[in-house]
C-alpha atoms as a PDB file:
ATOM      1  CA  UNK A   1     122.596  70.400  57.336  1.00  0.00           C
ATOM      2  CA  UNK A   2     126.314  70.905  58.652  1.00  0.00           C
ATOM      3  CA  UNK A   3     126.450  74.336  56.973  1.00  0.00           C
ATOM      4  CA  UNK A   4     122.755  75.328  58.400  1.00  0.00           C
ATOM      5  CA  UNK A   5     124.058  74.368  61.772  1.00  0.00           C
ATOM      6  CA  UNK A   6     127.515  76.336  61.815  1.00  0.00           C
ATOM      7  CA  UNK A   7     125.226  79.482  60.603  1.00  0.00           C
ATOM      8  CA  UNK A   8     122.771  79.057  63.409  1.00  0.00           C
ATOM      9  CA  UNK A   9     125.697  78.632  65.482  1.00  0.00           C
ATOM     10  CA  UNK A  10     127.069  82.147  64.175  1.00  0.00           C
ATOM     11  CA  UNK A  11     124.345  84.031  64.556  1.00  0.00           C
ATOM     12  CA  UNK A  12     123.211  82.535  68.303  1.00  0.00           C
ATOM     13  CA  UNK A  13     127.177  84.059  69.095  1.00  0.00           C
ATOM     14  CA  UNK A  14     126.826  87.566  67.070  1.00  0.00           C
ATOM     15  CA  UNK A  15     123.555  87.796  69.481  1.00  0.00           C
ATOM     16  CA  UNK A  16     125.240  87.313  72.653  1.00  0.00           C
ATOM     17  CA  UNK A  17     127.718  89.343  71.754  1.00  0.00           C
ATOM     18  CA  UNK A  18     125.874  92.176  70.585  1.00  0.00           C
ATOM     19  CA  UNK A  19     123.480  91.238  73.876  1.00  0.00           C
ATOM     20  CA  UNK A  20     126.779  91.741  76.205  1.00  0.00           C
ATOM     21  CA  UNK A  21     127.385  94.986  74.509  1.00  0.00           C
ATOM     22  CA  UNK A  22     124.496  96.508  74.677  1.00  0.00           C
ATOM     23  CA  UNK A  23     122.987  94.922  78.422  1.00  0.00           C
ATOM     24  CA  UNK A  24     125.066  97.509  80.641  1.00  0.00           C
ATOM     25  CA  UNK A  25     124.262 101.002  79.011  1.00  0.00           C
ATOM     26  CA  UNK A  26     120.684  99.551  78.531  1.00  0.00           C
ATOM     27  CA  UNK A  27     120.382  98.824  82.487  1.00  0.00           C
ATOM     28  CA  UNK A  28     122.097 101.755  83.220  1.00  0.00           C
ATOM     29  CA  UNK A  29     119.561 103.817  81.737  1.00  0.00           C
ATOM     30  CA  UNK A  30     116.710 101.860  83.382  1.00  0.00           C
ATOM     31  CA  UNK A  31     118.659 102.476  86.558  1.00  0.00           C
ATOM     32  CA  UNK A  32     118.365 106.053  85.609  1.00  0.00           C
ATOM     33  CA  UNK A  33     114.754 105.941  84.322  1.00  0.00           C
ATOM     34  CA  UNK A  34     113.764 104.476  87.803  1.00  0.00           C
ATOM     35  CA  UNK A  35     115.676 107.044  90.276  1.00  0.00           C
ATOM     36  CA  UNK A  36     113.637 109.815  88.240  1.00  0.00           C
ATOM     37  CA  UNK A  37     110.120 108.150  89.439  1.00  0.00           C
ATOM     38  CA  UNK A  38     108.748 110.292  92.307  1.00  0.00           C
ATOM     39  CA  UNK A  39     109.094 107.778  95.466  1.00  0.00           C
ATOM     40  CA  UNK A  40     106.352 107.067  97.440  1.00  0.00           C
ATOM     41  CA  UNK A  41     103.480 106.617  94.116  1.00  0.00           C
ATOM     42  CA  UNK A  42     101.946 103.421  92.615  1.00  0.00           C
ATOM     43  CA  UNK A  43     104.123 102.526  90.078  1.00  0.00           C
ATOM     44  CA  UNK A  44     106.955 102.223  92.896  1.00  0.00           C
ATOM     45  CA  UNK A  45     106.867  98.709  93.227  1.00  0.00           C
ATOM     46  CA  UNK A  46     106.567  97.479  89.875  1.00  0.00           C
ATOM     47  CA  UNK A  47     109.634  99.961  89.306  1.00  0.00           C
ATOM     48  CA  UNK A  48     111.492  98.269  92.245  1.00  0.00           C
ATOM     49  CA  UNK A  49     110.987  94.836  91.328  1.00  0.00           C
ATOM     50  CA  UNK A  50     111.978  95.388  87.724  1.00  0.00           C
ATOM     51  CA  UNK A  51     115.043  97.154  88.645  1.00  0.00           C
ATOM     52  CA  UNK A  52     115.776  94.201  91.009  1.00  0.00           C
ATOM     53  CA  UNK A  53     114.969  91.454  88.532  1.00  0.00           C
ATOM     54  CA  UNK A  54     116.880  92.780  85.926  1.00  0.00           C
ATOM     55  CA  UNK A  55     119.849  93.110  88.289  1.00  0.00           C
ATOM     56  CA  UNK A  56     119.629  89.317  89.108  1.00  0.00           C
ATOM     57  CA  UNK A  57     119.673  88.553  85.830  1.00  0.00           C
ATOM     58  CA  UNK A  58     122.606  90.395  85.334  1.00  0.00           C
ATOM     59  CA  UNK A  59     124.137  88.802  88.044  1.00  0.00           C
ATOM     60  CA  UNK A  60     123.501  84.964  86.431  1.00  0.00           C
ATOM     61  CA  UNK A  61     124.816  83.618  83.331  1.00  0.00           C
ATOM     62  CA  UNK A  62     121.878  82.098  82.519  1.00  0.00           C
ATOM     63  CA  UNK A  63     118.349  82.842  83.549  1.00  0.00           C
ATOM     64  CA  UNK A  64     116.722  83.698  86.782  1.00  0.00           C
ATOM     65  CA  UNK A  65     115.487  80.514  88.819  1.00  0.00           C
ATOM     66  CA  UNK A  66     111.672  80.859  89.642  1.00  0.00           C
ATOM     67  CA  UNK A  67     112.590  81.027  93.529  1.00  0.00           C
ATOM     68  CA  UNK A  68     114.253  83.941  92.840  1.00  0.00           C
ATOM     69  CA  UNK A  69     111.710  85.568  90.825  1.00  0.00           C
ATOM     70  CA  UNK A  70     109.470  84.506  93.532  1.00  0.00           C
ATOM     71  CA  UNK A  71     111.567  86.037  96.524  1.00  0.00           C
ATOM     72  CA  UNK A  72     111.375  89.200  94.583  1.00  0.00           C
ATOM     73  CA  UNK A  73     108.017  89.394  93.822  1.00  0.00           C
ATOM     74  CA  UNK A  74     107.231  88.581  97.628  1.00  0.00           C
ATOM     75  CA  UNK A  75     109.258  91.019  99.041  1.00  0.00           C
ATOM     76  CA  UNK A  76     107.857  93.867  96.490  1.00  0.00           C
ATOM     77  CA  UNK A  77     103.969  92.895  96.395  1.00  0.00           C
ATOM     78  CA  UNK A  78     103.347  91.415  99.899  1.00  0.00           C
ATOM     79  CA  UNK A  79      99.961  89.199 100.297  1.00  0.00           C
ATOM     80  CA  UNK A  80      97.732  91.343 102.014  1.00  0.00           C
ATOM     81  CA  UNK A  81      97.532  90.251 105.727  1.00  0.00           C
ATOM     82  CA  UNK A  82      94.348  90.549 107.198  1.00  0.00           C
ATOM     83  CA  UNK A  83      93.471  94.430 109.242  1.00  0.00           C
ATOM     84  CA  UNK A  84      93.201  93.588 112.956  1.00  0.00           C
ATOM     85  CA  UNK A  85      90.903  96.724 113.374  1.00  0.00           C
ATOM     86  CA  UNK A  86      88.517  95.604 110.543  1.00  0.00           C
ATOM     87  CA  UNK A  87      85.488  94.072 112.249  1.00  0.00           C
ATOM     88  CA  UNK A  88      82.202  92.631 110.511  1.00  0.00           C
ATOM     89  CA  UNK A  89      79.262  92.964 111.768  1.00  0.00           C
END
């Protein structure tokens, strides 16, 4: 049990390791991936709030707190407030 737990152990550390290597280039090229998308179409918010999330979790040392996620999410898909000019008849 003692020697299942030490190798669990191991390989949890040669993960974060390798994950800590790795995470940087990895967002950079997301970063880079993102700046190419034309501004202005659809796919600009989901772009923006995945670049954003990604950058909070790179800013934590553990995982993004749903308020956060949340306060993203809000600020990139608004709830639709109602059209003051839209009448029914």
């Amino acid at each position: 049990m003692r020697i299942n737990l030490e190798a669990g152990s191991q390989r949890v550390e040669e993960q974060e390791a390798w994950a800590k290597e790795v995470f940087p280039s990895a967002f950079e090229r997301l970063k880079q991936a993102a700046a190419a998308i034309p501004p202005g179409t659809a796919a600009q918010p989901f772009v923006d709030a995945l670049t954003e999330l990604v950058q909070a979790q790179a800013d934590t040392t553990g995982f993004v707190v749903l308020r956060r996620w949340a306060e993203i999410l809000e600020r990139h898909f608004p709830p639709e407030l109602p059209d003051p000019d839209y009448t029914t008849e």
